[in-house]
Structure formats: structure tokens, C-alpha cells
C-alpha atoms as a PDB file:
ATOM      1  CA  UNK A   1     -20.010  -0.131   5.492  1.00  0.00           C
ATOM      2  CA  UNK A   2     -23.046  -0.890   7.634  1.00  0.00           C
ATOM      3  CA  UNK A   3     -25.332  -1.589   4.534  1.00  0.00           C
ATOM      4  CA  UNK A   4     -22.975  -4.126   2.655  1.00  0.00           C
ATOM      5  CA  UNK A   5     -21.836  -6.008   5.445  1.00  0.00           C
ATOM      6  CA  UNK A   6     -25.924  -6.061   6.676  1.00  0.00           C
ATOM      7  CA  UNK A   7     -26.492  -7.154   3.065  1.00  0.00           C
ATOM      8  CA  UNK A   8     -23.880  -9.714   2.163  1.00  0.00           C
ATOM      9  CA  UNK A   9     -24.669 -11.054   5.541  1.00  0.00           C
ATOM     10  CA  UNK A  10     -28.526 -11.207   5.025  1.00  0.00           C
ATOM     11  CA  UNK A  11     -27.719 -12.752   0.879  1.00  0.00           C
ATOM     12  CA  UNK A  12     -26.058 -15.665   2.795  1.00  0.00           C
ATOM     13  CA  UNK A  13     -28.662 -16.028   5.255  1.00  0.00           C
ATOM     14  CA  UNK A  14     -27.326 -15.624   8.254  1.00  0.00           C
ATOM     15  CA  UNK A  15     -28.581 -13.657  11.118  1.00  0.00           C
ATOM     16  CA  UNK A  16     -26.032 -11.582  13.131  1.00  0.00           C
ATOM     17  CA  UNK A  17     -26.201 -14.140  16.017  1.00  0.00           C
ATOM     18  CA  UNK A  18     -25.564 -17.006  13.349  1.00  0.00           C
ATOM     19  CA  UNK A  19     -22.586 -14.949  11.518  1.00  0.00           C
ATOM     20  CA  UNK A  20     -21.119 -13.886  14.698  1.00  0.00           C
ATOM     21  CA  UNK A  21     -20.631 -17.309  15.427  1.00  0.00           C
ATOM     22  CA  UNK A  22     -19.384 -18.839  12.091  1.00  0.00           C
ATOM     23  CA  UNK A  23     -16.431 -16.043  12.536  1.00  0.00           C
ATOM     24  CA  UNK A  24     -16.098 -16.882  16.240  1.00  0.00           C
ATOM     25  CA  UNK A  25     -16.738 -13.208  17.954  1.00  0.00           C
ATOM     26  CA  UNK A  26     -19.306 -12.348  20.339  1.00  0.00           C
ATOM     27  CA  UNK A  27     -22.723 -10.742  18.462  1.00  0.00           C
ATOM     28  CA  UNK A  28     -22.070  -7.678  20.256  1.00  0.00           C
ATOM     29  CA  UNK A  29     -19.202  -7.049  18.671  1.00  0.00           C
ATOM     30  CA  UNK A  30     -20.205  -8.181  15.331  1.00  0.00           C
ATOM     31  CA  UNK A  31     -22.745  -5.790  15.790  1.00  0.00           C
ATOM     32  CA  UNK A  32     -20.575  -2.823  16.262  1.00  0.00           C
ATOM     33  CA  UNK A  33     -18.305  -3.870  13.138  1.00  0.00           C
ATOM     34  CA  UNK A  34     -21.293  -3.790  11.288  1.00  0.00           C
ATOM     35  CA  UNK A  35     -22.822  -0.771  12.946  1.00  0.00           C
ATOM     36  CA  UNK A  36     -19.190   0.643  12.021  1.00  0.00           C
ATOM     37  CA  UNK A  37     -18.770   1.720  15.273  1.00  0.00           C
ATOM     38  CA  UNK A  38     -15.540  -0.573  15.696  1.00  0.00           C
ATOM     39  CA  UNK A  39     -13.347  -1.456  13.176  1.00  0.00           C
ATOM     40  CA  UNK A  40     -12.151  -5.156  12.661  1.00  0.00           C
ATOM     41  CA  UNK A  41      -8.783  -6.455  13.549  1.00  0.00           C
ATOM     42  CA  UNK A  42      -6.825  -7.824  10.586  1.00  0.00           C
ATOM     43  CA  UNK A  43      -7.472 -11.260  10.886  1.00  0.00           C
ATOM     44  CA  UNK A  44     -10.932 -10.759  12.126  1.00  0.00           C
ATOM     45  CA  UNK A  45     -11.688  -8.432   9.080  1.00  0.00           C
ATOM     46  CA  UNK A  46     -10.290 -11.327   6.855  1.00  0.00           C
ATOM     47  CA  UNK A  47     -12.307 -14.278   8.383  1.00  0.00           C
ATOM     48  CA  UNK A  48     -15.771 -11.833   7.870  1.00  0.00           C
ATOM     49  CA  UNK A  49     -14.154 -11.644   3.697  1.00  0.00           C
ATOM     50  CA  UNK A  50     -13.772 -15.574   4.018  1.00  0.00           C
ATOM     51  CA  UNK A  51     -17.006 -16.348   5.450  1.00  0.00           C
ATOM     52  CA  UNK A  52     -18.850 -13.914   2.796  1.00  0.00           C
ATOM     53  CA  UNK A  53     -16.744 -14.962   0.069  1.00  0.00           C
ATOM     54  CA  UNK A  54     -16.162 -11.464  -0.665  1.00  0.00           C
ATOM     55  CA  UNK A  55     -13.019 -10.781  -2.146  1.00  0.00           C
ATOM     56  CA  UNK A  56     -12.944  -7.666  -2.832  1.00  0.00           C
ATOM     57  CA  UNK A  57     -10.445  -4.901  -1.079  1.00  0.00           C
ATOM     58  CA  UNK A  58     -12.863  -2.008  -0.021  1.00  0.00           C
ATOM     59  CA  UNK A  59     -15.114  -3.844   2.230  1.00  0.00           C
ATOM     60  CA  UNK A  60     -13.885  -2.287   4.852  1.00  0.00           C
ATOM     61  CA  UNK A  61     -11.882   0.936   3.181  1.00  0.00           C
ATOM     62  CA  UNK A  62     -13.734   3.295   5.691  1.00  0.00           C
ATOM     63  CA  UNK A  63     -12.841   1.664   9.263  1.00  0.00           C
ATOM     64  CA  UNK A  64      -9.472  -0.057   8.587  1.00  0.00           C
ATOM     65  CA  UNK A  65      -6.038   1.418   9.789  1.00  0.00           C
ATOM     66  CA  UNK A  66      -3.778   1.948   6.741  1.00  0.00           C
ATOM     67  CA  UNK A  67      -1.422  -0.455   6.596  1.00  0.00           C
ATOM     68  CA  UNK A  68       1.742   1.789   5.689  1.00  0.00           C
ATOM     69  CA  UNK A  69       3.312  -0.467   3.657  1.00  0.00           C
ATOM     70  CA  UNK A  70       3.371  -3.693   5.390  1.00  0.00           C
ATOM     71  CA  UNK A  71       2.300  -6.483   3.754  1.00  0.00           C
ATOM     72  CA  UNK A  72      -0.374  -7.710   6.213  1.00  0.00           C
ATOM     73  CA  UNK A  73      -1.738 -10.383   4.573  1.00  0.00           C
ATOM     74  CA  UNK A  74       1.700 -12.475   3.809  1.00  0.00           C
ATOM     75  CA  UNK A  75       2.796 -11.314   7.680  1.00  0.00           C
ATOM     76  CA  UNK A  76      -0.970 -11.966   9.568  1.00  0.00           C
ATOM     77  CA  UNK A  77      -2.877 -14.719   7.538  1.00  0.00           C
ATOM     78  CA  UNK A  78      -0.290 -17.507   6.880  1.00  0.00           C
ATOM     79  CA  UNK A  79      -2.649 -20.149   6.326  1.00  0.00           C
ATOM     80  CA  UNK A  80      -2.874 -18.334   2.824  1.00  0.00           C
ATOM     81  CA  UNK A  81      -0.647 -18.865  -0.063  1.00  0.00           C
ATOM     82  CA  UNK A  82       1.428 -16.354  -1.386  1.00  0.00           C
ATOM     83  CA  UNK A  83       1.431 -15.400  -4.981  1.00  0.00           C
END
């Protein structure tokens, strides 16, 4: 995980002092989600996908509790439609 969130973060330019900010989080703990050291919450795992504009589901496969059939993203981002 380390790699692509290092590398999608470097193709959009940011620094992790920059990107840490843009998803409002301390760089510290940026750095650890990106180290893979901590995993993201939910919504702090989506607003790093946002901010990327990576929509893929694997970005973060490795770190991520499973989500035993709850539908997270209907229940924890409801700024987003529902299709």
C-alpha cells in the first residue's frame, strides 16, 4: 500500500504535509497510513480515494477491517448518492 498511496500522492503533486492537509489529518498520521502502519478509518480512507480521484476498491485491501456485510458506504458517507 505504501508505494501507491506514495505514488498517486506524488502524480498529483502533493507533498505529505500538503495532502495531509487537503484531507484534514495531521502529517503524522498521514504518514503512518501511508507507511501502512495504521489503517484509515472509513471515512478517512474515502476522503484519501476522493482527493486522489482513485476509484478503485483495493487501495487499501491490505489494512482495512472487513466490513462483514454492512454496507459502509450508503451507512458512513451520506453526502454520496446511492445507486
Amino acid at each position: 500500500m505504501r508505494v501507491t498511496l506514495q505514488r498517486l500522492r506524488e502524480a498529483k503533486g502533493y507533498t505529505q504535509q500538503t495532502f495531509s492537509e487537503a484531507v484534514k489529518v495531521s502529517r503524522s498520521h498521514y504518514s503512518q497510513i501511508e507507511t501502512g502502519d495504521k489503517p484509515p478509518s472509513f471515512k478517512l480512507a474515502m476522503r484519501i480515494k476522493r482527493q486522489l480521484g482513485y476509484y478503485g476498491d483495493d487501495l487499501f485491501d491490505n489494512v482495512m477491517p472487513s466490513a462483514a456485510g454492512r454496507n459502509f458506504f450508503a451507512a458512513d458517507c451520506p453526502e454520496t448518492e446511492q445507486k
